[in-house]
N, C-alpha and C. Protein backbone atom coordinates (compact mmCIF):
# COMPACT_ATOMS: atom_id res chain seq x y z
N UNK A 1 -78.62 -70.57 -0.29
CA UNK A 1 -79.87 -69.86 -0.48
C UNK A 1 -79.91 -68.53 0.27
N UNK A 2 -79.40 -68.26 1.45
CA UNK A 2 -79.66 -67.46 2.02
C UNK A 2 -78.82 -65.78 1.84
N UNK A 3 -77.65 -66.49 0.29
CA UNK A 3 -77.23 -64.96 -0.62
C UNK A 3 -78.20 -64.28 -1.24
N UNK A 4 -79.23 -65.18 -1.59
CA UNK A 4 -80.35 -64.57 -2.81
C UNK A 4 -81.02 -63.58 -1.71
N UNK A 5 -80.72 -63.03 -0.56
CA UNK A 5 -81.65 -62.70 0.15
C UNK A 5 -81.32 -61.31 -0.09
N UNK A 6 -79.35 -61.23 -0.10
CA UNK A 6 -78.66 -60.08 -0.32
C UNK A 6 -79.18 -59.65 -1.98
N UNK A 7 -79.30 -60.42 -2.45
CA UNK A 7 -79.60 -60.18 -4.15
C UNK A 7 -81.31 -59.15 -4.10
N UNK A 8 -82.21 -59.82 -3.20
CA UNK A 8 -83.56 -58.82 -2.84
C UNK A 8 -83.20 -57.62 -2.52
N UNK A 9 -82.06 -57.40 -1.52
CA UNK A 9 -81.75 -56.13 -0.53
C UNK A 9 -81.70 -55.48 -1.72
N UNK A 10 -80.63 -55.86 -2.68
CA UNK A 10 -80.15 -54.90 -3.80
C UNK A 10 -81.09 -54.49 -4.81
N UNK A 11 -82.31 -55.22 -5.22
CA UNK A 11 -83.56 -54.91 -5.68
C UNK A 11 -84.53 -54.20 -4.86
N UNK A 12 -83.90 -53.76 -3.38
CA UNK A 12 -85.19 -53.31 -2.88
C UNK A 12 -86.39 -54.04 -2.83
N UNK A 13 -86.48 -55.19 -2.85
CA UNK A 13 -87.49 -56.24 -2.75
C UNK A 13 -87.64 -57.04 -1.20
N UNK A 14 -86.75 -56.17 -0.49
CA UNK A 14 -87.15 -56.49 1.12
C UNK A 14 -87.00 -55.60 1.91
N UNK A 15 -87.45 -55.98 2.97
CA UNK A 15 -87.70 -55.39 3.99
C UNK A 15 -87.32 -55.77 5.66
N UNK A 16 -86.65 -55.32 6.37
CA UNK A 16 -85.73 -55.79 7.45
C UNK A 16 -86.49 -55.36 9.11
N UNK A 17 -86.48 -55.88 9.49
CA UNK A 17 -86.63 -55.85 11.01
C UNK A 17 -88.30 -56.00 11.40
N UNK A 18 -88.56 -55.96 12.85
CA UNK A 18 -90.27 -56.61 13.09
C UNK A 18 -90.68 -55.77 13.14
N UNK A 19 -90.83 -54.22 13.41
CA UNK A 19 -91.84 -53.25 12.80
C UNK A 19 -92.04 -53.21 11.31
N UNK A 20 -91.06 -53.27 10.15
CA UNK A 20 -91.23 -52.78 8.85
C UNK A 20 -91.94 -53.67 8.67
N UNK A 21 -91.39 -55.21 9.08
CA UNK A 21 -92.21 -56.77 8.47
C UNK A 21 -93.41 -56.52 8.61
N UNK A 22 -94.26 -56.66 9.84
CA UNK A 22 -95.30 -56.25 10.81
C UNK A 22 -96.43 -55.19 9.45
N UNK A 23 -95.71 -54.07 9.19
CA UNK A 23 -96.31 -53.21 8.32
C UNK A 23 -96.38 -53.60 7.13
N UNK A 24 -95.12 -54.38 6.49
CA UNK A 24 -95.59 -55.14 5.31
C UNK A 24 -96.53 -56.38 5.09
N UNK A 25 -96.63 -57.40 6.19
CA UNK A 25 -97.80 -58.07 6.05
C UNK A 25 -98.94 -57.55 6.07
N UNK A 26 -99.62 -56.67 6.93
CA UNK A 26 -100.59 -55.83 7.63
C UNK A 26 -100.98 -55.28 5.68
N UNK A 27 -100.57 -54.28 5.45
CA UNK A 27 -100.23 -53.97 3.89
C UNK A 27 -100.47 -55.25 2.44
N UNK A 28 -100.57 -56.08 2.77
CA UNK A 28 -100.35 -56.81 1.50
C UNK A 28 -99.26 -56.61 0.83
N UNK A 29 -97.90 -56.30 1.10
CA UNK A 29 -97.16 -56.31 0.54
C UNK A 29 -96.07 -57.27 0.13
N UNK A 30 -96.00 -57.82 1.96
CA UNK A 30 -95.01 -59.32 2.36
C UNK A 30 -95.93 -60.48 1.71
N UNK A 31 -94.82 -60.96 0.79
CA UNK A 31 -94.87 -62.23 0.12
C UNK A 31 -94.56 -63.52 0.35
N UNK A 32 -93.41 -63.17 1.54
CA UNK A 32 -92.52 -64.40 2.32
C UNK A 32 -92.14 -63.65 3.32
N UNK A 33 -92.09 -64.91 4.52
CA UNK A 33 -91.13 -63.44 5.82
C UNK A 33 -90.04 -65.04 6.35
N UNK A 34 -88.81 -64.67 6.38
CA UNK A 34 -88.19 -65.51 6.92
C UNK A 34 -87.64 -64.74 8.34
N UNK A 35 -88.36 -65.66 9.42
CA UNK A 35 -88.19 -65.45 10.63
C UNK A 35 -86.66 -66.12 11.32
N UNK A 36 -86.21 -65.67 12.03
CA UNK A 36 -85.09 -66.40 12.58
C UNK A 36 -85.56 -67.12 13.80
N UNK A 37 -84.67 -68.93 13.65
CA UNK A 37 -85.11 -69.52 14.50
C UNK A 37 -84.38 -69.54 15.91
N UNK A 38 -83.72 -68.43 16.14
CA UNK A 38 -83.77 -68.25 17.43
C UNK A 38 -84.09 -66.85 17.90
N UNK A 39 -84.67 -66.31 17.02
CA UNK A 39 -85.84 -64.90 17.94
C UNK A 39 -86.25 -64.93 19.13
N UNK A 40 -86.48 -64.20 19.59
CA UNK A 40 -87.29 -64.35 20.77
C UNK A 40 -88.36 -64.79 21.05
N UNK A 41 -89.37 -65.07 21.85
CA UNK A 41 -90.65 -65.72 21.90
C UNK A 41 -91.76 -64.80 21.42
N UNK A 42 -91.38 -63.68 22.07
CA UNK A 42 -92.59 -62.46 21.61
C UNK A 42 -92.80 -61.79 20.59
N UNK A 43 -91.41 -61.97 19.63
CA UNK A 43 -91.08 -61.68 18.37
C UNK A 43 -91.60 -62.53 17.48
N UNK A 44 -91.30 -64.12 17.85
CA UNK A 44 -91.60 -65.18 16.92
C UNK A 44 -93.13 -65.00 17.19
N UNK A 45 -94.09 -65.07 18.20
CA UNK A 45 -95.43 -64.42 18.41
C UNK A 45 -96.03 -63.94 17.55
N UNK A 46 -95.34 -62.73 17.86
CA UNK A 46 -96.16 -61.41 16.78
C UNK A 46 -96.07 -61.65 15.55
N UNK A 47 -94.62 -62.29 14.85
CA UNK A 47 -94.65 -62.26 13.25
C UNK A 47 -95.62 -63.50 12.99
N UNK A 48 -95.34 -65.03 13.94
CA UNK A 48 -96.25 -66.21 12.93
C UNK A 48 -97.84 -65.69 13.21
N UNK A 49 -98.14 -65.01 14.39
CA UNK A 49 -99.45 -64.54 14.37
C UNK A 49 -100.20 -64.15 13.16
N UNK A 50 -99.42 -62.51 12.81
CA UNK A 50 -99.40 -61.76 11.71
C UNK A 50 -99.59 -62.88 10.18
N UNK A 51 -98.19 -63.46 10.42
CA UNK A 51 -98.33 -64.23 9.37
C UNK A 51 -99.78 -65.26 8.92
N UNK A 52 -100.02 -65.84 10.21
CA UNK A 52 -100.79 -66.45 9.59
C UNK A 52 -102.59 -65.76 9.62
N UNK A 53 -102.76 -64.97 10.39
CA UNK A 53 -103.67 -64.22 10.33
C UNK A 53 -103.85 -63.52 8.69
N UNK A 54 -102.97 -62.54 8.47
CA UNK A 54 -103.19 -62.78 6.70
C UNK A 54 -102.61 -63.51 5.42
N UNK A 55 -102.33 -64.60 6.04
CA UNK A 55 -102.14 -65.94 5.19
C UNK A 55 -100.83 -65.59 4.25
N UNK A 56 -99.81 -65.28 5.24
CA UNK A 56 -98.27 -64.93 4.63
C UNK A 56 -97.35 -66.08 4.72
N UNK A 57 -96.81 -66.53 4.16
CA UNK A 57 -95.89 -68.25 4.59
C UNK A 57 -94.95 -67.59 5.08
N UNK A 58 -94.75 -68.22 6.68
CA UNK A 58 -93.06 -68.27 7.43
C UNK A 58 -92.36 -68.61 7.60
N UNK A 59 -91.04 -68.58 7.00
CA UNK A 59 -89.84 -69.86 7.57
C UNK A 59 -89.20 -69.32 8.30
N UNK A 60 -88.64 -70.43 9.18
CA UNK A 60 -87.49 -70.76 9.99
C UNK A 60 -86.87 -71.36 9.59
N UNK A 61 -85.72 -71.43 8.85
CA UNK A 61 -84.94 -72.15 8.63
C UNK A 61 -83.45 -71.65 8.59
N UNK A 62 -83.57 -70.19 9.15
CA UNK A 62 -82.39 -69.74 9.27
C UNK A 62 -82.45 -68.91 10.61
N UNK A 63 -81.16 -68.74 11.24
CA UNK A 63 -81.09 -68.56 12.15
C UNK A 63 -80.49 -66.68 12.19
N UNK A 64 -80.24 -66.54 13.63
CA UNK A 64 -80.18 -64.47 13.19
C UNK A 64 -79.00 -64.06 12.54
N UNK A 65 -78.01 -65.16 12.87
CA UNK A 65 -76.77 -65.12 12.01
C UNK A 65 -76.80 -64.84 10.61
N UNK A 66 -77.35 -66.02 10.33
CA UNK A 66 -77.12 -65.96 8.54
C UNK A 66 -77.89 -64.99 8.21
N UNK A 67 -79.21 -64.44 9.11
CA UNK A 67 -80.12 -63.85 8.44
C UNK A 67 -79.01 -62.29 7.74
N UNK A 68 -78.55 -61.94 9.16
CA UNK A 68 -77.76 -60.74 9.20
C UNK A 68 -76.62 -60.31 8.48
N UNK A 69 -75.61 -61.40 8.16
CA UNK A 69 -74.44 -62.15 7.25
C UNK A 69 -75.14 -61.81 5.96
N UNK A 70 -76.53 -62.40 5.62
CA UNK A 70 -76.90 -62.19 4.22
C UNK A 70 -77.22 -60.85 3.82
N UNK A 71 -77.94 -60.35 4.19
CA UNK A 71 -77.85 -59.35 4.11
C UNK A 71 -77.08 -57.72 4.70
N UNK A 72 -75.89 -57.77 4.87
CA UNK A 72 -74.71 -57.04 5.47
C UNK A 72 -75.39 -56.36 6.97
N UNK A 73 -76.03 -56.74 7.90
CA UNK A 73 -76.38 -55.97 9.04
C UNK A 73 -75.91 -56.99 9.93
N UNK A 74 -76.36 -56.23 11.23
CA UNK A 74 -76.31 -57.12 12.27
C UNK A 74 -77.54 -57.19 13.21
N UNK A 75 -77.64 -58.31 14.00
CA UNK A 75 -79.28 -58.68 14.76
C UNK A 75 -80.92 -58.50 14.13
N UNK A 76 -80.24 -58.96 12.65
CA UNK A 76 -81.16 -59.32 12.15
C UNK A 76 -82.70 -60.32 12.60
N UNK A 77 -84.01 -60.16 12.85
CA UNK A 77 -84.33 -61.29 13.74
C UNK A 77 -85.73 -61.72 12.83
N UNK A 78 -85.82 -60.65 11.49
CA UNK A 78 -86.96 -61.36 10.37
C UNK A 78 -87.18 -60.38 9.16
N UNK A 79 -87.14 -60.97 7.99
CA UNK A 79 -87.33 -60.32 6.76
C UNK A 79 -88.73 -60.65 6.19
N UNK A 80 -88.71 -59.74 5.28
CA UNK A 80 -90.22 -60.03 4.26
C UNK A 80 -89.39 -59.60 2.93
N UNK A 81 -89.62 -60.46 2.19
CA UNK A 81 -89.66 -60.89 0.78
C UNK A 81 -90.56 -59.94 0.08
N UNK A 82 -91.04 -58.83 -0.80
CA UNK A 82 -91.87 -57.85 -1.23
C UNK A 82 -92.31 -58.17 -2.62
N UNK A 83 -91.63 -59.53 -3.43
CA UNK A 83 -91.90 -59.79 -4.36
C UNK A 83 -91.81 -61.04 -4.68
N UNK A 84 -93.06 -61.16 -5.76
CA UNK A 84 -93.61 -62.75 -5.94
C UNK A 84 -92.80 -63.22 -6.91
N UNK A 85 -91.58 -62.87 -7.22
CA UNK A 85 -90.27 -63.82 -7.95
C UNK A 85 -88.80 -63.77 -7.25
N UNK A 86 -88.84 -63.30 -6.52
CA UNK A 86 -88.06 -63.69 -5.33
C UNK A 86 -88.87 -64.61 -4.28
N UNK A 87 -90.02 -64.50 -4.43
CA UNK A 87 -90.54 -65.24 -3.55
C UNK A 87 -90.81 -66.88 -3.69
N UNK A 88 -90.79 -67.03 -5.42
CA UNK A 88 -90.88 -68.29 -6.02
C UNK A 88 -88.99 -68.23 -6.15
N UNK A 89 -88.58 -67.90 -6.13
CA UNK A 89 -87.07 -68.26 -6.27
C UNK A 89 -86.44 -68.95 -4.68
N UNK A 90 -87.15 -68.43 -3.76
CA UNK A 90 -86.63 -68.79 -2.53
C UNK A 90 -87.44 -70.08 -2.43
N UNK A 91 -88.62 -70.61 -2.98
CA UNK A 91 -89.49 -71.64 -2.61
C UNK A 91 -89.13 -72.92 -3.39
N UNK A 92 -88.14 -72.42 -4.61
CA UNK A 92 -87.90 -73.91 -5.28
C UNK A 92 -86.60 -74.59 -4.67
């Protein structure tokens, strides 16, 4: 699952790191944000805050590795998903 993420990058259907995320929830734009489960505390903070303050779903289920691997960077530590069929594609 966590190639389809590289498949968004290439649609431009995401968005990388905790300021852009941050601005895309804030925005209505973030559809999904997959947080990495070993972020930091103040990081994981601010995004499930955000998240759930405007009612954005967050996973953890991947860690900063894969996050970064999937999408060709490195210290990756949370994405947002920008579209609601990538967003149902990651949920089934």
């Amino acid at each position: 699952m966590p190639n389809r993420l590289g498949l968004a990058k290439k649609a431009s259907k995401l968005t990388v790191g905790t300021d852009q995320v941050i601005k895309a929830i804030q925005s209505g734009k973030a559809k999904l944000v997959f947080l990495a489960s070993d972020a930091a505390f103040n990081t994981t903070k601010k995004i499930t805050d955000k998240c759930h303050f405007y009612q954005v779903e967050v996973l953890t289920m991947f860690d900063s590795n894969t996050l970064s691997k999937a999408i060709g960077k490195s210290n990756i530590k949370c994405v947002a998903i920008l579209d609601e069929g990538f967003r149902d594609m990651f949920k089934k």
